[in-house]
N, C-alpha and C. Protein backbone atom coordinates (compact mmCIF):
# COMPACT_ATOMS: atom_id res chain seq x y z
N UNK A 1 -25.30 -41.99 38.14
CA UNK A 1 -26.37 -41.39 38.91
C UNK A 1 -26.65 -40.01 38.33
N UNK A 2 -28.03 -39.51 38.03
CA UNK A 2 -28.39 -38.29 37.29
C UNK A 2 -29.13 -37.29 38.62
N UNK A 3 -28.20 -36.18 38.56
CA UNK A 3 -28.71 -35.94 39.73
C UNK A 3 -29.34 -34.16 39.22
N UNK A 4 -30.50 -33.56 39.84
CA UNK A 4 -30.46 -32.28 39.56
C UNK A 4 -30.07 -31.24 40.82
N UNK A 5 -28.85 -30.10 40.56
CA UNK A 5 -28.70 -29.01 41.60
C UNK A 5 -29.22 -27.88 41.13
N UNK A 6 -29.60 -27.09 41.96
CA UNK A 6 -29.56 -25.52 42.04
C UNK A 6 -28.16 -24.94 42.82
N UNK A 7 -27.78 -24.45 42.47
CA UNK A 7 -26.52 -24.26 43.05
C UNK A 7 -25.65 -22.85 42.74
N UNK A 8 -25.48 -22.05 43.69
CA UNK A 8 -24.63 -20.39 43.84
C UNK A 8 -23.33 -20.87 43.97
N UNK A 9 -22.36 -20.17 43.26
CA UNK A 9 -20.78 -19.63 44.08
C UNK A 9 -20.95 -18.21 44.01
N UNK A 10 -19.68 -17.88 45.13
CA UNK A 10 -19.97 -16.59 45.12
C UNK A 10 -18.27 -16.33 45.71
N UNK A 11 -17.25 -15.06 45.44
CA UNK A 11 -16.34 -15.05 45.81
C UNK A 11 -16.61 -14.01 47.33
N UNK A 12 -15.62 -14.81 48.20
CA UNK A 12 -15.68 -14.01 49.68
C UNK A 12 -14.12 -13.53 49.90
N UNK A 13 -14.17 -12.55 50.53
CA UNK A 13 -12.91 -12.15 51.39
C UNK A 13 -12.28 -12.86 52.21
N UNK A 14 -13.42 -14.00 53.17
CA UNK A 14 -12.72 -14.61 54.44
C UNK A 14 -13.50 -15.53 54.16
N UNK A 15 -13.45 -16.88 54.05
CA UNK A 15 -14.53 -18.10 54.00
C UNK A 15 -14.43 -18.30 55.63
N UNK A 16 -14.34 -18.10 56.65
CA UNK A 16 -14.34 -18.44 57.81
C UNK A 16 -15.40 -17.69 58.82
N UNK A 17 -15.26 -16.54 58.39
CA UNK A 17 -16.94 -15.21 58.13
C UNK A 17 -17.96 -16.43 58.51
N UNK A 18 -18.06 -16.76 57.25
CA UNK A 18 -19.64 -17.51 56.65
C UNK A 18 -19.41 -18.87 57.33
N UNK A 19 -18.51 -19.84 57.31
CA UNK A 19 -18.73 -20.83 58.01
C UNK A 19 -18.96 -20.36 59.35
N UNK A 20 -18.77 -19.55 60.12
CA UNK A 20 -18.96 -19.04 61.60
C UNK A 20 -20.56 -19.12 61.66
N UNK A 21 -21.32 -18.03 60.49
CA UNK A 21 -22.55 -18.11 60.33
C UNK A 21 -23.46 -18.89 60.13
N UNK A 22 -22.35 -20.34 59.65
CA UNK A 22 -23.50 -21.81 58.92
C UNK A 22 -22.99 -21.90 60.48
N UNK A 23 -22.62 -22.53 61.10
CA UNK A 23 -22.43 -23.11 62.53
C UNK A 23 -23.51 -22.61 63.34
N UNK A 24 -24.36 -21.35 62.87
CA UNK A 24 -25.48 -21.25 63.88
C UNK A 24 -26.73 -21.98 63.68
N UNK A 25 -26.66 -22.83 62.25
CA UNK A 25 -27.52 -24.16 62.52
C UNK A 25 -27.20 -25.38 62.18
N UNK A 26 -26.17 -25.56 63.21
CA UNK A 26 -25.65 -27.06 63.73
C UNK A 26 -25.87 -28.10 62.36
N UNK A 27 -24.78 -27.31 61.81
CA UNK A 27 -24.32 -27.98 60.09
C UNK A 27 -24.04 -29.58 60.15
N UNK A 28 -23.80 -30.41 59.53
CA UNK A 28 -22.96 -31.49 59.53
C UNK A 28 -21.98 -31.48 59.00
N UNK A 29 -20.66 -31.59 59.69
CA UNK A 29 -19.11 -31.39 59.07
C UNK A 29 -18.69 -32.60 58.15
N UNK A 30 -18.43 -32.09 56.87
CA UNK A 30 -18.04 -33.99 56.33
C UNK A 30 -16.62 -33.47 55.76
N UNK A 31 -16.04 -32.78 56.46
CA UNK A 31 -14.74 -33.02 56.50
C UNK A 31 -13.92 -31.75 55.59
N UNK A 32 -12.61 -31.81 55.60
CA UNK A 32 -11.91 -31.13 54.84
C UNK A 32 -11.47 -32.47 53.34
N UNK A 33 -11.70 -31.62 52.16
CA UNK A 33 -10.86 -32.08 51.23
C UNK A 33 -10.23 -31.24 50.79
N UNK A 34 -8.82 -32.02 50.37
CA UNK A 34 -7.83 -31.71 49.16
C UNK A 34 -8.20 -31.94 47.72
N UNK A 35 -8.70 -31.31 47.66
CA UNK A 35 -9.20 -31.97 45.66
C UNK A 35 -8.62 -31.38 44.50
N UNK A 36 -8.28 -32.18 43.27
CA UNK A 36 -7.88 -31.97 42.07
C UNK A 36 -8.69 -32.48 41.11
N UNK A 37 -8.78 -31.48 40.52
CA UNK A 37 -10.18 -31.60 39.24
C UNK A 37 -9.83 -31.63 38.29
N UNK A 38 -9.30 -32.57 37.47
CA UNK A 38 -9.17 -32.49 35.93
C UNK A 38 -9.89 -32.44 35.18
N UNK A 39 -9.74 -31.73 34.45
CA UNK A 39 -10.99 -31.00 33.43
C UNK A 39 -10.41 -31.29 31.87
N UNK A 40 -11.78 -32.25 31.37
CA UNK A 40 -11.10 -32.12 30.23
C UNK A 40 -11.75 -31.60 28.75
N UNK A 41 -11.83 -31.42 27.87
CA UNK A 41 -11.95 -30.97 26.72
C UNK A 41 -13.35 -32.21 26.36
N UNK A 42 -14.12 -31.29 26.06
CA UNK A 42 -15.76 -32.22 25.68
C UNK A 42 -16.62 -30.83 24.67
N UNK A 43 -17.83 -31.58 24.13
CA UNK A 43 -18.25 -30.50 22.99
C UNK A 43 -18.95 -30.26 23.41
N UNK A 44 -20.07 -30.68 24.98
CA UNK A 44 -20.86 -29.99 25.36
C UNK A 44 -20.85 -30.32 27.31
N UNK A 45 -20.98 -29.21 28.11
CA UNK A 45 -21.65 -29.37 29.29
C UNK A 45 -19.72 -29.30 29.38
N UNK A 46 -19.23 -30.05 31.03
CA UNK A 46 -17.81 -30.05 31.50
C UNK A 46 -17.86 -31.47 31.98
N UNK A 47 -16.23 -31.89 31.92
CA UNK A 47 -15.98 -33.28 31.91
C UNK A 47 -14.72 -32.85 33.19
N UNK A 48 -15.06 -33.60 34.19
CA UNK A 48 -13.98 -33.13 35.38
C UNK A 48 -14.10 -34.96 36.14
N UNK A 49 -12.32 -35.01 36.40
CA UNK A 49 -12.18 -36.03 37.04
C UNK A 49 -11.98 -35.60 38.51
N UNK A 50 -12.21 -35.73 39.79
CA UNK A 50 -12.12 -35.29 40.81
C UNK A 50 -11.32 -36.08 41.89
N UNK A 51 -9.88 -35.85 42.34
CA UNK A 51 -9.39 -37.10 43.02
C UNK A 51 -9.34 -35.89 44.31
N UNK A 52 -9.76 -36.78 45.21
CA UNK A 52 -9.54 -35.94 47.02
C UNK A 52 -9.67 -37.03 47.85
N UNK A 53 -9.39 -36.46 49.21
CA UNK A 53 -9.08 -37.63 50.37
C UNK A 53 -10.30 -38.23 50.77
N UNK A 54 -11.43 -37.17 50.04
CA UNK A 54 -13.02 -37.69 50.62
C UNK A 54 -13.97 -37.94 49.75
N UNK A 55 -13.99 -36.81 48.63
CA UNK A 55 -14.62 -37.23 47.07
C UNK A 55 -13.57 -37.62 45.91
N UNK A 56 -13.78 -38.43 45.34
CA UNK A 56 -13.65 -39.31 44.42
C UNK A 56 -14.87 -39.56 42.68
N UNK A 57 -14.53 -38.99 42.33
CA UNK A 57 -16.17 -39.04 41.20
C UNK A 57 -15.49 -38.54 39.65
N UNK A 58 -16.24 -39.11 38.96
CA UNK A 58 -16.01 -38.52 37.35
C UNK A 58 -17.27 -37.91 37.54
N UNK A 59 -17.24 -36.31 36.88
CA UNK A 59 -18.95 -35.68 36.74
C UNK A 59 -19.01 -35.22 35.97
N UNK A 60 -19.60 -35.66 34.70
CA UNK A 60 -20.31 -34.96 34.30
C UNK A 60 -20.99 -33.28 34.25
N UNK A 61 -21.14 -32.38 33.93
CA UNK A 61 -22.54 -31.40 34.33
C UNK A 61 -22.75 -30.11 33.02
N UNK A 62 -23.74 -30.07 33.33
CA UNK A 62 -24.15 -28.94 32.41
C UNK A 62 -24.91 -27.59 33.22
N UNK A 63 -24.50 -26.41 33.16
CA UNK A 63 -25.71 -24.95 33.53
C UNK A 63 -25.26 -24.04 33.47
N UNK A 64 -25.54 -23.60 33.60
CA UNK A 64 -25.80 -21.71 32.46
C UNK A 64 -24.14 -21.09 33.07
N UNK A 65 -24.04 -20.57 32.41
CA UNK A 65 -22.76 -19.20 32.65
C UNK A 65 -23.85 -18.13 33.27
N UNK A 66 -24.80 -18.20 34.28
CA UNK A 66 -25.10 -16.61 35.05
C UNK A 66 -24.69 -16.66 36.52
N UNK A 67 -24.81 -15.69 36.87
CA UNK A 67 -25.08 -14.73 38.23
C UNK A 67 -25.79 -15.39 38.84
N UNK A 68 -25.52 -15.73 40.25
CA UNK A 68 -27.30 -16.03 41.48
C UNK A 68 -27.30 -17.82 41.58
N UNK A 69 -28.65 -18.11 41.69
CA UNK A 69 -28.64 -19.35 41.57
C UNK A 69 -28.92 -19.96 40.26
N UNK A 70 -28.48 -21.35 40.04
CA UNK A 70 -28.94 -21.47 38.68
C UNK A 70 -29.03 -23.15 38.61
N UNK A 71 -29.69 -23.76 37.78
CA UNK A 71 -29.64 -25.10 37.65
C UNK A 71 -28.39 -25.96 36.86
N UNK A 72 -28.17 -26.93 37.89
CA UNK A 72 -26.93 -27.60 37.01
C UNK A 72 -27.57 -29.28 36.92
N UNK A 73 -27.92 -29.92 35.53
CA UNK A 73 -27.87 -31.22 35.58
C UNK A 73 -26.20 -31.85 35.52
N UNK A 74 -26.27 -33.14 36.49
CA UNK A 74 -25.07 -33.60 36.65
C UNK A 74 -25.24 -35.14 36.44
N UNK A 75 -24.34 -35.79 35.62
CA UNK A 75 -24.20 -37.02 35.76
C UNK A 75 -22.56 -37.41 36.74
N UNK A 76 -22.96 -38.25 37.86
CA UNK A 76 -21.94 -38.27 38.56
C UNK A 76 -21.69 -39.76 38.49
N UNK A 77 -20.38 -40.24 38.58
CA UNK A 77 -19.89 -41.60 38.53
C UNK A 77 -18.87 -41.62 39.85
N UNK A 78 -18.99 -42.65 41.14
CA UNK A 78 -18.21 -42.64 42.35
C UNK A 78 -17.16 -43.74 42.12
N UNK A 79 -15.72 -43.39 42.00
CA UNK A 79 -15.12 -44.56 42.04
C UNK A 79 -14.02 -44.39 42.64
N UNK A 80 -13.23 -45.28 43.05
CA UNK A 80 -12.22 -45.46 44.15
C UNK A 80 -10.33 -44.57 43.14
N UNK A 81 -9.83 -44.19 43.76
CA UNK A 81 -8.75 -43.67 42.72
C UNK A 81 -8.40 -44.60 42.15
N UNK A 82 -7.88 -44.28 40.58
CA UNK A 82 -7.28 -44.92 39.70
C UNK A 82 -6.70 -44.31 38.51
N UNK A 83 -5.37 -44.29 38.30
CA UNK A 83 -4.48 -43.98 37.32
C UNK A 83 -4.85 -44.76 36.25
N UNK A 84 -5.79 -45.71 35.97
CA UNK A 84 -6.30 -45.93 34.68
C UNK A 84 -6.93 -45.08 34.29
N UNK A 85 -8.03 -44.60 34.78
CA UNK A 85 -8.89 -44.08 34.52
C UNK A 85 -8.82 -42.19 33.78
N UNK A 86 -7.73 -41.95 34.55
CA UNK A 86 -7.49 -40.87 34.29
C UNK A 86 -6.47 -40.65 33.26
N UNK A 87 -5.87 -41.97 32.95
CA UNK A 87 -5.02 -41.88 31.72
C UNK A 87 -5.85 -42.54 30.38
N UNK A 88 -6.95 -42.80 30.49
CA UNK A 88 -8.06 -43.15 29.05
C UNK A 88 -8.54 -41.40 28.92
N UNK A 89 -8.66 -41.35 29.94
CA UNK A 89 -9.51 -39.75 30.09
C UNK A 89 -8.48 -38.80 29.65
N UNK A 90 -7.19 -38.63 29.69
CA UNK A 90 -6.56 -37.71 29.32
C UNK A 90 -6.07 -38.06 27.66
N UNK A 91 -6.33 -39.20 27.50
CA UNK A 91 -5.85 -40.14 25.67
C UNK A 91 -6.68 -39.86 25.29
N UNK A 92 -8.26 -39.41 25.64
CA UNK A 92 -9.61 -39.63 24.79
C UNK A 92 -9.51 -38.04 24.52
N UNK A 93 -9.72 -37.39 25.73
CA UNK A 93 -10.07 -35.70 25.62
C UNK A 93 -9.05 -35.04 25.67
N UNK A 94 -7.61 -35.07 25.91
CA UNK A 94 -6.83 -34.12 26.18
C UNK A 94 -7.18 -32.93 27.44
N UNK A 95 -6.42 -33.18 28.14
CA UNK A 95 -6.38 -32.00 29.37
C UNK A 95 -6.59 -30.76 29.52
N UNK A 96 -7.83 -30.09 29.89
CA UNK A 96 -8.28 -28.78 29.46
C UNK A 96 -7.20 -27.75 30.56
N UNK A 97 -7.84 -28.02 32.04
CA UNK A 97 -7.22 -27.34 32.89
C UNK A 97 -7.38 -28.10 34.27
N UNK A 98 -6.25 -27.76 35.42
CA UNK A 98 -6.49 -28.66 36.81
C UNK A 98 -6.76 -26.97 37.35
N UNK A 99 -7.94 -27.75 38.47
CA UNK A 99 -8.20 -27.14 39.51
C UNK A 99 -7.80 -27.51 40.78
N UNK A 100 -7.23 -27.18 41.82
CA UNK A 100 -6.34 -27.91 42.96
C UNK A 100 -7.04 -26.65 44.33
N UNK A 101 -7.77 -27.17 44.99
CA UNK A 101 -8.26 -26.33 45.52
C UNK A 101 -8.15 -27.29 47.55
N UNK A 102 -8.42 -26.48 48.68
CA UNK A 102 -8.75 -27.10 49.91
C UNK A 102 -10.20 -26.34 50.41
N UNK A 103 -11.04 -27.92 50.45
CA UNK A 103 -12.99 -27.50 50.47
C UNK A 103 -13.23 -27.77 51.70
N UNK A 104 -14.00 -27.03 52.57
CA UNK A 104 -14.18 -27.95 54.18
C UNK A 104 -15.72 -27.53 53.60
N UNK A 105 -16.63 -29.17 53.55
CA UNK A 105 -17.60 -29.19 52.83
C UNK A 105 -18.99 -29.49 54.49
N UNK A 106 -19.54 -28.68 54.27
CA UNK A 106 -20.97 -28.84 55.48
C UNK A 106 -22.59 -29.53 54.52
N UNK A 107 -22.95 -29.97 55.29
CA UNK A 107 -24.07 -30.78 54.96
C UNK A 107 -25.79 -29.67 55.71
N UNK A 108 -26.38 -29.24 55.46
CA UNK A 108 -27.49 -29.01 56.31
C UNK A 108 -28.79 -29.64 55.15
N UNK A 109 -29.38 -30.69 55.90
CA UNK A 109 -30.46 -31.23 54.95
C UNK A 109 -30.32 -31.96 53.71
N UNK A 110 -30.55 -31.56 52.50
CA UNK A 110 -30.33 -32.25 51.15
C UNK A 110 -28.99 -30.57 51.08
N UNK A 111 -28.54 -29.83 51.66
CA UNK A 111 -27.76 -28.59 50.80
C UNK A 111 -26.31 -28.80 51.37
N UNK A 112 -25.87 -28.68 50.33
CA UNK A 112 -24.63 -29.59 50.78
C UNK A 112 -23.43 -27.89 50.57
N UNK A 113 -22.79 -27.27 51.04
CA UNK A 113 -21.68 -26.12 51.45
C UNK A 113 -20.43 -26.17 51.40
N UNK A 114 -19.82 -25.78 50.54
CA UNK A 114 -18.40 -25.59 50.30
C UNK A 114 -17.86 -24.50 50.66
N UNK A 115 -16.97 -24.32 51.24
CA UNK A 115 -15.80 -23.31 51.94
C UNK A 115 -14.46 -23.52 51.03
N UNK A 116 -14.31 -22.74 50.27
CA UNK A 116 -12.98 -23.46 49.21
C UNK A 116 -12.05 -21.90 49.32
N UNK A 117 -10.93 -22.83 49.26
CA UNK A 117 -9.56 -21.94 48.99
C UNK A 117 -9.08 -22.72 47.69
N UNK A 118 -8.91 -21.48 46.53
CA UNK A 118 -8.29 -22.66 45.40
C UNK A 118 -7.29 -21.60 44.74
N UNK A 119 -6.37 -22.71 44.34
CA UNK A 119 -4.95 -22.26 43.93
C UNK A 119 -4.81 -20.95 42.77
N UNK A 120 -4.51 -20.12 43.38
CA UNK A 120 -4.22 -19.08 41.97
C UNK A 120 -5.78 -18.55 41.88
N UNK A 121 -6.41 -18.62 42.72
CA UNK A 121 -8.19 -17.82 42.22
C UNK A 121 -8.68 -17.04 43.66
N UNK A 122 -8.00 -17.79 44.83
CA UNK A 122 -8.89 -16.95 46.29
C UNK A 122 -9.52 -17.86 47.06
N UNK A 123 -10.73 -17.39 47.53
CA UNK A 123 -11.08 -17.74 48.36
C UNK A 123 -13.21 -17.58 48.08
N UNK A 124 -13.93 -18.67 47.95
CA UNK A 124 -15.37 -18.71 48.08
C UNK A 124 -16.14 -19.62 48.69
N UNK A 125 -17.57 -19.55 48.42
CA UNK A 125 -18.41 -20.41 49.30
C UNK A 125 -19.17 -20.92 47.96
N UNK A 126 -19.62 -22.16 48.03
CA UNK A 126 -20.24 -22.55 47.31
C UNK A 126 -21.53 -23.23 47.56
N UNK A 127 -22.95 -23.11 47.45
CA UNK A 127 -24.07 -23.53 47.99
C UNK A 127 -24.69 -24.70 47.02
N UNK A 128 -25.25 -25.97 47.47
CA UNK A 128 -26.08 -26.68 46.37
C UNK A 128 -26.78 -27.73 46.83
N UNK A 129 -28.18 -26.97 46.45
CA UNK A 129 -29.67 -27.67 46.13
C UNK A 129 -29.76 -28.71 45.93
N UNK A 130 -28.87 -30.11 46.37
CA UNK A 130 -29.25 -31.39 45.72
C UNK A 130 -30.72 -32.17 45.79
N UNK A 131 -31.20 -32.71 44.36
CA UNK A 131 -32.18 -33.52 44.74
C UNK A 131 -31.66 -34.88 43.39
N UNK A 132 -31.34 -36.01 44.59
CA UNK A 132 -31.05 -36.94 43.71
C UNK A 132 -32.15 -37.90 43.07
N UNK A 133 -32.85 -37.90 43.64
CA UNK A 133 -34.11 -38.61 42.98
C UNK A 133 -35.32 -37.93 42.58
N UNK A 134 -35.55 -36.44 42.28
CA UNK A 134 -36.42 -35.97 41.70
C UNK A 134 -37.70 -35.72 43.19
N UNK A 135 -37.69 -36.06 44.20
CA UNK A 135 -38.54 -35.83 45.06
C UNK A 135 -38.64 -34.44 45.85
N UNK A 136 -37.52 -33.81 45.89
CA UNK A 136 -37.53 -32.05 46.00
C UNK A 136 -38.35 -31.04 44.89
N UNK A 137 -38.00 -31.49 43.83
CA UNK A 137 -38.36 -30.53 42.94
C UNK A 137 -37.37 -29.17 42.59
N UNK A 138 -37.49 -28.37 41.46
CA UNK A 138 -36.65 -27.08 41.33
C UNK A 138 -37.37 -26.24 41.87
N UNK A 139 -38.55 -25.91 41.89
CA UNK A 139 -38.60 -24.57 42.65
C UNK A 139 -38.25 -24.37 44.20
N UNK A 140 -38.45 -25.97 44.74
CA UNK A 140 -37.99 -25.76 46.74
C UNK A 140 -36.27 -25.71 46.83
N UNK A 141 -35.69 -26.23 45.91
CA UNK A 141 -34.14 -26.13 45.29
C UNK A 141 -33.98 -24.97 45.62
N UNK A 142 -34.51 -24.25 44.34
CA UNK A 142 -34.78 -22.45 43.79
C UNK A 142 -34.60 -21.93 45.20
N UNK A 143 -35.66 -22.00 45.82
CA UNK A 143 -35.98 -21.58 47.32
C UNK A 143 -35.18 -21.67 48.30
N UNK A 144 -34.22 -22.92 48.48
CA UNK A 144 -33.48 -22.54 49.15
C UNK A 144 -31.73 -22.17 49.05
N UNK A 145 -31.92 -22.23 47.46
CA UNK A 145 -30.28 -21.61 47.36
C UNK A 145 -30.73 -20.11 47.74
N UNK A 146 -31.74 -19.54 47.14
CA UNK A 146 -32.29 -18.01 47.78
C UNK A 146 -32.11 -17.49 49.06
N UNK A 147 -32.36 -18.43 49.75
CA UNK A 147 -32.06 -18.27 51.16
C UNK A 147 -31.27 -18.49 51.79
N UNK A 148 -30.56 -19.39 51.53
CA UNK A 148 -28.47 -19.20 51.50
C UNK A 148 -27.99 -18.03 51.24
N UNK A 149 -28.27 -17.61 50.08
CA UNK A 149 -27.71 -16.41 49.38
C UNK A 149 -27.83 -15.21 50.04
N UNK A 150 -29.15 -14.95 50.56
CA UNK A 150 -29.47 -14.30 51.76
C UNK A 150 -28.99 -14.25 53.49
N UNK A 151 -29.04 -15.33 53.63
CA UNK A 151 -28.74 -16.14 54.82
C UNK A 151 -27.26 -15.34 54.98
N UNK A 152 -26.22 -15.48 53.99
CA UNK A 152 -24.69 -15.15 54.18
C UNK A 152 -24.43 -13.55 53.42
N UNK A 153 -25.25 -13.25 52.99
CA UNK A 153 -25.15 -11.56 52.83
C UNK A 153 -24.35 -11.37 51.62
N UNK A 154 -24.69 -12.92 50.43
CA UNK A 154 -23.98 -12.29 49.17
C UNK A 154 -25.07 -11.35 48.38
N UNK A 155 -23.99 -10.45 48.33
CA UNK A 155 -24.46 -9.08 47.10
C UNK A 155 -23.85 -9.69 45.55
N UNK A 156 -24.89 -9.08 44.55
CA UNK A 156 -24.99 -9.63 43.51
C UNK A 156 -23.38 -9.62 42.73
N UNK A 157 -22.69 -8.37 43.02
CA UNK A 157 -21.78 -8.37 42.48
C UNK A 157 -20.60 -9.18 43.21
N UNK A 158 -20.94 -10.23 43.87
CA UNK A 158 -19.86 -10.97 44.48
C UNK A 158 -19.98 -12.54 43.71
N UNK A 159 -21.07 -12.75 43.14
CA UNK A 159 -21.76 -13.64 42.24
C UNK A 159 -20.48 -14.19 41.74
N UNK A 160 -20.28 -15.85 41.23
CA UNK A 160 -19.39 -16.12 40.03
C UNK A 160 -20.06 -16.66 39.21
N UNK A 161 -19.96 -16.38 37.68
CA UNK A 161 -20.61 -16.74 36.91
C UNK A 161 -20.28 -18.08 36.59
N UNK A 162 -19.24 -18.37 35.89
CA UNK A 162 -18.24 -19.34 35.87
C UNK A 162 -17.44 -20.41 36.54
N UNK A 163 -17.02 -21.39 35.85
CA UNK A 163 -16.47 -22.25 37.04
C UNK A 163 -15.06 -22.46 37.07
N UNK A 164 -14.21 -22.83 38.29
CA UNK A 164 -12.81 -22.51 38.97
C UNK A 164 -12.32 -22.84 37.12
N UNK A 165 -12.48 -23.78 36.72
CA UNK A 165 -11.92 -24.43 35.61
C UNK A 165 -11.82 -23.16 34.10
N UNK A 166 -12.81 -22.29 34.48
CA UNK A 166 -12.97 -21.27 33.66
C UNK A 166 -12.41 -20.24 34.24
N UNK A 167 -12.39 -19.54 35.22
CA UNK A 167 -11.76 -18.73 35.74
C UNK A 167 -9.91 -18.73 35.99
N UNK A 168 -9.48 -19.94 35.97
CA UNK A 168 -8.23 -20.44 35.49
C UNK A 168 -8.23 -19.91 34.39
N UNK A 169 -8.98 -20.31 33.43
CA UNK A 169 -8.32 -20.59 32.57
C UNK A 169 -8.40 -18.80 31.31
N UNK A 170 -9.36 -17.77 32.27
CA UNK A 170 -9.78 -16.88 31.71
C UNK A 170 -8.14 -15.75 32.50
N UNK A 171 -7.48 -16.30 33.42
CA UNK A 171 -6.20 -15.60 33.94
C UNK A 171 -5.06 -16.04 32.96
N UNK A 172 -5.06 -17.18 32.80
CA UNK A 172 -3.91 -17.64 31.14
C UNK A 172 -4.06 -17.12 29.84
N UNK A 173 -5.32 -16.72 29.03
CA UNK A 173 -5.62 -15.69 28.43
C UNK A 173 -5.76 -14.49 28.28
N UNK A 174 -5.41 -13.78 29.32
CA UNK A 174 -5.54 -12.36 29.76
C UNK A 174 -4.00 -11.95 29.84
């Protein structure tokens, strides 16, 4: 499935702040996950296997290293766990870095909200614009990660450019 996001992270002090604030328009709760993201070694875009109690997916994705909102194309694949799968995937690419994080993920409309605590990095919110069949468009995307961003009072310098998988892996180099 080829899907296009607009999509912010941003690091917070308290993720419980901002979920207090999404609760003032009667979000849809789809639950807490436990997720582990294996990330593996590819020559272009990121290759992440994702095993949790609620998502399950190989994805694909590609978008920019900036600040704010930004576009991510994603190819996503849904499949049930399997230790095959992840042992072709670790024989083909070799193991870049795991991300092991706990997401209590909210739904409002097509924008789907992450509340994440992840291991060794803190604590953020993550916002995203989904349009899986091209009938949103990027600029109403555009529009409303803007207004998320607004909505929860991130200042620019709270922005992450990068993703958990990079930010790991930019604390092992340092």
């Amino acid at each position: 499935m080829s899907i296009t996001n607009i999509e912010f992270k941003a690091r917070v002090n308290d993720t419980s702040v901002h979920e207090t604030k999404l609760q003032t328009l009667t979000p849809r709760f789809a639950g807490e996950d436990l997720q582990k993201d294996t990330y593996y070694n590819v020559t272009s875009g990121r290759l992440k296997l994702r095993e949790g109690n609620i998502e399950n997916a190989l994805i694909w994705y590609d978008r920019p290293d900036e600040a704010g909102a930004k576009q991510a194309n994603i190819l996503l694949y849904k499949h049930q766990p399997d230790d095959s799968l992840k042992a072709i995937l670790e024989k083909v690419h070799g193991i870049k870095v795991v991300v092991e994080k706990r997401r209590r993920i909210y739904f409002v409309e097509n924008v789907k909200f992450h509340f994440d605590t992840v291991n060794g990095l803190g604590t953020f919110i993550e916002a995203e614009a989904i349009d899986q069949d091209g009938s949103i468009g990027i600029d109403k995307l555009k529009a409303q990660c803007d207004h998320y961003i607004n909505f929860f009072g991130i200042q620019p310098e709270d922005h992450v450019r990068v993703s958990y998988s990079d930010l790991l892996l930019q604390q092992t180099t340092a």
